[in-house]
Protein backbone atom coordinates (compact mmCIF):
# COMPACT_ATOMS: atom_id res chain seq x y z
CA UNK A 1 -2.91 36.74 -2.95
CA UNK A 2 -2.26 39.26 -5.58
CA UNK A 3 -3.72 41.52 -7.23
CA UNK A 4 -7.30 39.84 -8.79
CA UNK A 5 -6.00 36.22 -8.49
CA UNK A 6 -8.23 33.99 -6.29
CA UNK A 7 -7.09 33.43 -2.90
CA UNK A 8 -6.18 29.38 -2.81
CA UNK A 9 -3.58 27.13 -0.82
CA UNK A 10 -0.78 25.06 -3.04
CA UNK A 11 1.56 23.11 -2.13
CA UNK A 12 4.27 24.43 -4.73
CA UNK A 13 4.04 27.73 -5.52
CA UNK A 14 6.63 28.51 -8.33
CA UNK A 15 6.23 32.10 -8.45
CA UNK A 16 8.01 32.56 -5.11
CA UNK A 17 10.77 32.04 -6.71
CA UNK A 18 10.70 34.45 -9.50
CA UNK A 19 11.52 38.25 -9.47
CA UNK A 20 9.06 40.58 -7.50
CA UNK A 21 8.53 41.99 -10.90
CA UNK A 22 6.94 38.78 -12.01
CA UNK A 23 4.72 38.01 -8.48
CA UNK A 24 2.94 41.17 -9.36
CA UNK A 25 1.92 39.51 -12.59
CA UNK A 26 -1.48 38.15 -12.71
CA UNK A 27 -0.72 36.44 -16.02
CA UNK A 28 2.48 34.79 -14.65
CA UNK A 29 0.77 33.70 -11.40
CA UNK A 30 -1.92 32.04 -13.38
CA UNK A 31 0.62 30.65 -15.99
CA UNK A 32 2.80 28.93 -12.96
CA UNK A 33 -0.32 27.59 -11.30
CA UNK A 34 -0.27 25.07 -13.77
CA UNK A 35 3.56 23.89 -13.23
CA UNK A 36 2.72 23.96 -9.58
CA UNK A 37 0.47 21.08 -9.73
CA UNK A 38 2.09 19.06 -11.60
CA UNK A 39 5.39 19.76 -9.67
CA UNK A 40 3.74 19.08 -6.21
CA UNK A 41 4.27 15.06 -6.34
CA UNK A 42 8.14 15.79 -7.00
CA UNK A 43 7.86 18.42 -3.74
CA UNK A 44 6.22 15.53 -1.74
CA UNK A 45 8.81 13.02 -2.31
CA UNK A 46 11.62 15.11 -2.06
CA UNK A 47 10.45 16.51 0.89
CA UNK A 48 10.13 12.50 2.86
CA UNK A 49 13.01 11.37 0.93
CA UNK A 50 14.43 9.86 4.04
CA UNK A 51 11.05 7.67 4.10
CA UNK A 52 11.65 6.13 1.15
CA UNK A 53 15.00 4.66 2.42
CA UNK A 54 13.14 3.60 5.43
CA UNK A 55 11.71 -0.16 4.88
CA UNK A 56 9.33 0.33 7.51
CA UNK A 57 8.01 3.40 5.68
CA UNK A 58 8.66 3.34 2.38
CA UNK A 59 5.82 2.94 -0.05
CA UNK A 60 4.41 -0.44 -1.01
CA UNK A 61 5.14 0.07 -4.50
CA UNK A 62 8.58 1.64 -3.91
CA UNK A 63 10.08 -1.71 -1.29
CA UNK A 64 10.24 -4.05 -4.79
CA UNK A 65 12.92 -1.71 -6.37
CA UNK A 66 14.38 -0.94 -2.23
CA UNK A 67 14.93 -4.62 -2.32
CA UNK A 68 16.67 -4.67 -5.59
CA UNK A 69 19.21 -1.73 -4.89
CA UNK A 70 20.10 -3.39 -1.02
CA UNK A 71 20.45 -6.93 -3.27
CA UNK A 72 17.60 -8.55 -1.76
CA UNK A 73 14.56 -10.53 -3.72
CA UNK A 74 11.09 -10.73 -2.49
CA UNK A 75 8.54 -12.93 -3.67
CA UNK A 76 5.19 -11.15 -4.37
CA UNK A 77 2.88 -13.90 -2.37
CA UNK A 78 4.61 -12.54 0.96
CA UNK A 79 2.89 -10.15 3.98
CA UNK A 80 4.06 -6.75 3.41
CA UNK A 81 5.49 -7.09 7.09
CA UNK A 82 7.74 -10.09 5.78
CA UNK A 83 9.19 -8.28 2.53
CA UNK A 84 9.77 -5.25 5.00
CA UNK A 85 11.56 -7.53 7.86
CA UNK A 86 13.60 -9.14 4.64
CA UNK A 87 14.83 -5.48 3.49
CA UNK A 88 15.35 -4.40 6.68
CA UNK A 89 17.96 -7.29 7.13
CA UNK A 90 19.97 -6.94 4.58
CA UNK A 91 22.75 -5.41 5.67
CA UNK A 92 23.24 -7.70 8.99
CA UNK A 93 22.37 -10.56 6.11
CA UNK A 94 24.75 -9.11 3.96
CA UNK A 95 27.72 -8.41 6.72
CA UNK A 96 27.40 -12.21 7.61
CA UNK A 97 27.13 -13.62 4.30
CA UNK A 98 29.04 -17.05 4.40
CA UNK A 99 28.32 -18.05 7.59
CA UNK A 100 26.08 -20.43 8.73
CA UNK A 101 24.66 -17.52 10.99
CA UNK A 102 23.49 -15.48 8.65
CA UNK A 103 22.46 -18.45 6.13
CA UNK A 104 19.93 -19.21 8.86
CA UNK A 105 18.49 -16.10 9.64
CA UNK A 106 17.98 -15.56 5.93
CA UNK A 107 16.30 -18.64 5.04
CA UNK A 108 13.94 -18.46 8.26
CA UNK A 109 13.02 -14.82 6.49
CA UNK A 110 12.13 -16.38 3.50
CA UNK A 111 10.45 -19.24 5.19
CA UNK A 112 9.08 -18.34 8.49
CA UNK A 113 9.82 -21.82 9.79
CA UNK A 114 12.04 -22.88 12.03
CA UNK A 115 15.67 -23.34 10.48
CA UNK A 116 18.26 -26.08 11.80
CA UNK A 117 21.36 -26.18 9.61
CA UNK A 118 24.63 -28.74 10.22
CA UNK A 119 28.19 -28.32 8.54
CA UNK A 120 31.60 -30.10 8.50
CA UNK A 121 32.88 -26.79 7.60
CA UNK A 122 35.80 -25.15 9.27
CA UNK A 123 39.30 -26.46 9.57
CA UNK A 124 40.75 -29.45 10.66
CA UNK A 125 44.51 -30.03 12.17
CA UNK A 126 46.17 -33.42 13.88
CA UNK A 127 48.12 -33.18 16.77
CA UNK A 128 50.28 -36.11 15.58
CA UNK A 129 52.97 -35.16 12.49
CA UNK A 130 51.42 -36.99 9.42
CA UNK A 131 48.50 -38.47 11.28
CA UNK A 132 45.11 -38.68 9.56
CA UNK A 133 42.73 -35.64 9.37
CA UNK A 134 39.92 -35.60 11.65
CA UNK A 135 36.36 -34.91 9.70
CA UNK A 136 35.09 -35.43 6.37
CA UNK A 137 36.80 -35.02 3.38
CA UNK A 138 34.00 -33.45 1.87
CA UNK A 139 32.53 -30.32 3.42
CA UNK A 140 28.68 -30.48 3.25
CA UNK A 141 25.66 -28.44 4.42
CA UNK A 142 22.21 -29.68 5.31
CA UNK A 143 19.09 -27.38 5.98
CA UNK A 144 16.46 -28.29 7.84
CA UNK A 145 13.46 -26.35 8.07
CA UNK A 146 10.26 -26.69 10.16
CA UNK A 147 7.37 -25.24 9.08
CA UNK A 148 3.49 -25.82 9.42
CA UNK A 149 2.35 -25.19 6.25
CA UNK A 150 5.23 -26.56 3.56
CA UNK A 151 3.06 -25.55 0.60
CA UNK A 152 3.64 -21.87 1.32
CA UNK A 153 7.62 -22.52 0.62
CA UNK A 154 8.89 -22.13 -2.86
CA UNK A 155 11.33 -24.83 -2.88
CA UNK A 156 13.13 -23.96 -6.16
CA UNK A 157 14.26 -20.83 -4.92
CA UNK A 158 14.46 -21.65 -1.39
CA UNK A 159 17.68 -23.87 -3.15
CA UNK A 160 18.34 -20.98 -5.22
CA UNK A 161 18.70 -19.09 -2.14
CA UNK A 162 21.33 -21.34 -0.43
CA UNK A 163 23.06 -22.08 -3.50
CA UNK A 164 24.19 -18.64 -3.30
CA UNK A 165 24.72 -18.13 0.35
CA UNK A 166 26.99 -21.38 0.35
CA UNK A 167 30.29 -21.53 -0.50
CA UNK A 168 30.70 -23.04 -4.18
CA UNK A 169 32.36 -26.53 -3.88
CA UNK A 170 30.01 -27.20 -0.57
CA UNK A 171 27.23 -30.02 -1.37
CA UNK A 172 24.22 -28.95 0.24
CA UNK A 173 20.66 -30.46 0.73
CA UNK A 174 17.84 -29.18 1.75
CA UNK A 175 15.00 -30.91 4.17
CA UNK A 176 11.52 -29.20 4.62
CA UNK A 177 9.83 -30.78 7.52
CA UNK A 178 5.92 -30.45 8.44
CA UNK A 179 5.77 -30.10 12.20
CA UNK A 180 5.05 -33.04 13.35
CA UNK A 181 5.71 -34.99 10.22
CA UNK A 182 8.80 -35.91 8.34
CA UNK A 183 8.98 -34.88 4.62
């Protein structure tokens, strides 16, 4: 390096970016060397910033708050590959949000069952001037999910979760089947 300084590898190295005046300092090199360590994590990060945005590569610690800022939650009792599939969908989840489409996909992410949901949704028109409507009067939603294990569900916010996918004057219910067995 310079002058008397020991000859070592960093991964910052501060004085770089100071006058030449400066880099011919041993003081100053040896006064940086400090700020260089403990500027190195920043370096890192900002250097795979794109990572970080990545759900398959981000950080475990660092998908929670991912989640949060794409408006998805994750419970902490999932697979890391789950909580990464479930960030990773957000924005088809979020394009589709309201349909019966994207309802499904989301709850079979939170579930990993099988999802079967039925509607009266939609609109209704009669052919005959004044003639009665065909459907119900009351639009309703049931979810049906098949699963083999139903204790690994957490059914309060599995409802939680359709509540607000669903459209607020729909009734809803919500049916977790064992395979094989009828809850």
């Amino acid at each position: 390096m310079r002058g008397e300084a020991p000859e070592t590898t960093r991964a910052v190295e501060i004085i770089r970016y100071l006058p030449a005046i400066y880099q011919e300092d041993l003081f100053t090199d040896q006064f940086t060397r400090a700020f260089d360590d403990v500027l190195a994590p920043v370096h890192v990060v900002l250097d795979n910033i794109e990572q970080y945005f990545n759900p398959y590569l981000t950080p475990v610690d660092f998908l929670d708050w991912l989640a949060g800022w794409v408006g998805m939650g994750l419970s902490e009792d999932w697979p890391i590959e789950r909580k990464r599939q479930v960030v990773a969908s957000a924005i088809y989840l979020h394009q589709w949000r309201g349909t019966v489409a994207a309802l499904k996909a989301e709850v079979e992410l939170y579930t990993g069952g099988y999802v079967e949901i039925s509607e009266t949704g939609g609109t209704a028109y009669s052919v005959t001037p004044g003639g009665e409507m065909p459907g119900e009067d009351v639009p309703r939603l049931a979810v049906r999910i098949t699963i083999d294990d139903p204790s690994t569900i957490n059914e309060r916010g599995l409802d939680a979760l359709v509540v607000a996918a669903k459209p607020a004057h729909v009734v809803h219910s919500v049916e977790i089947v064992t395979r094989g067995k009828k809850r």
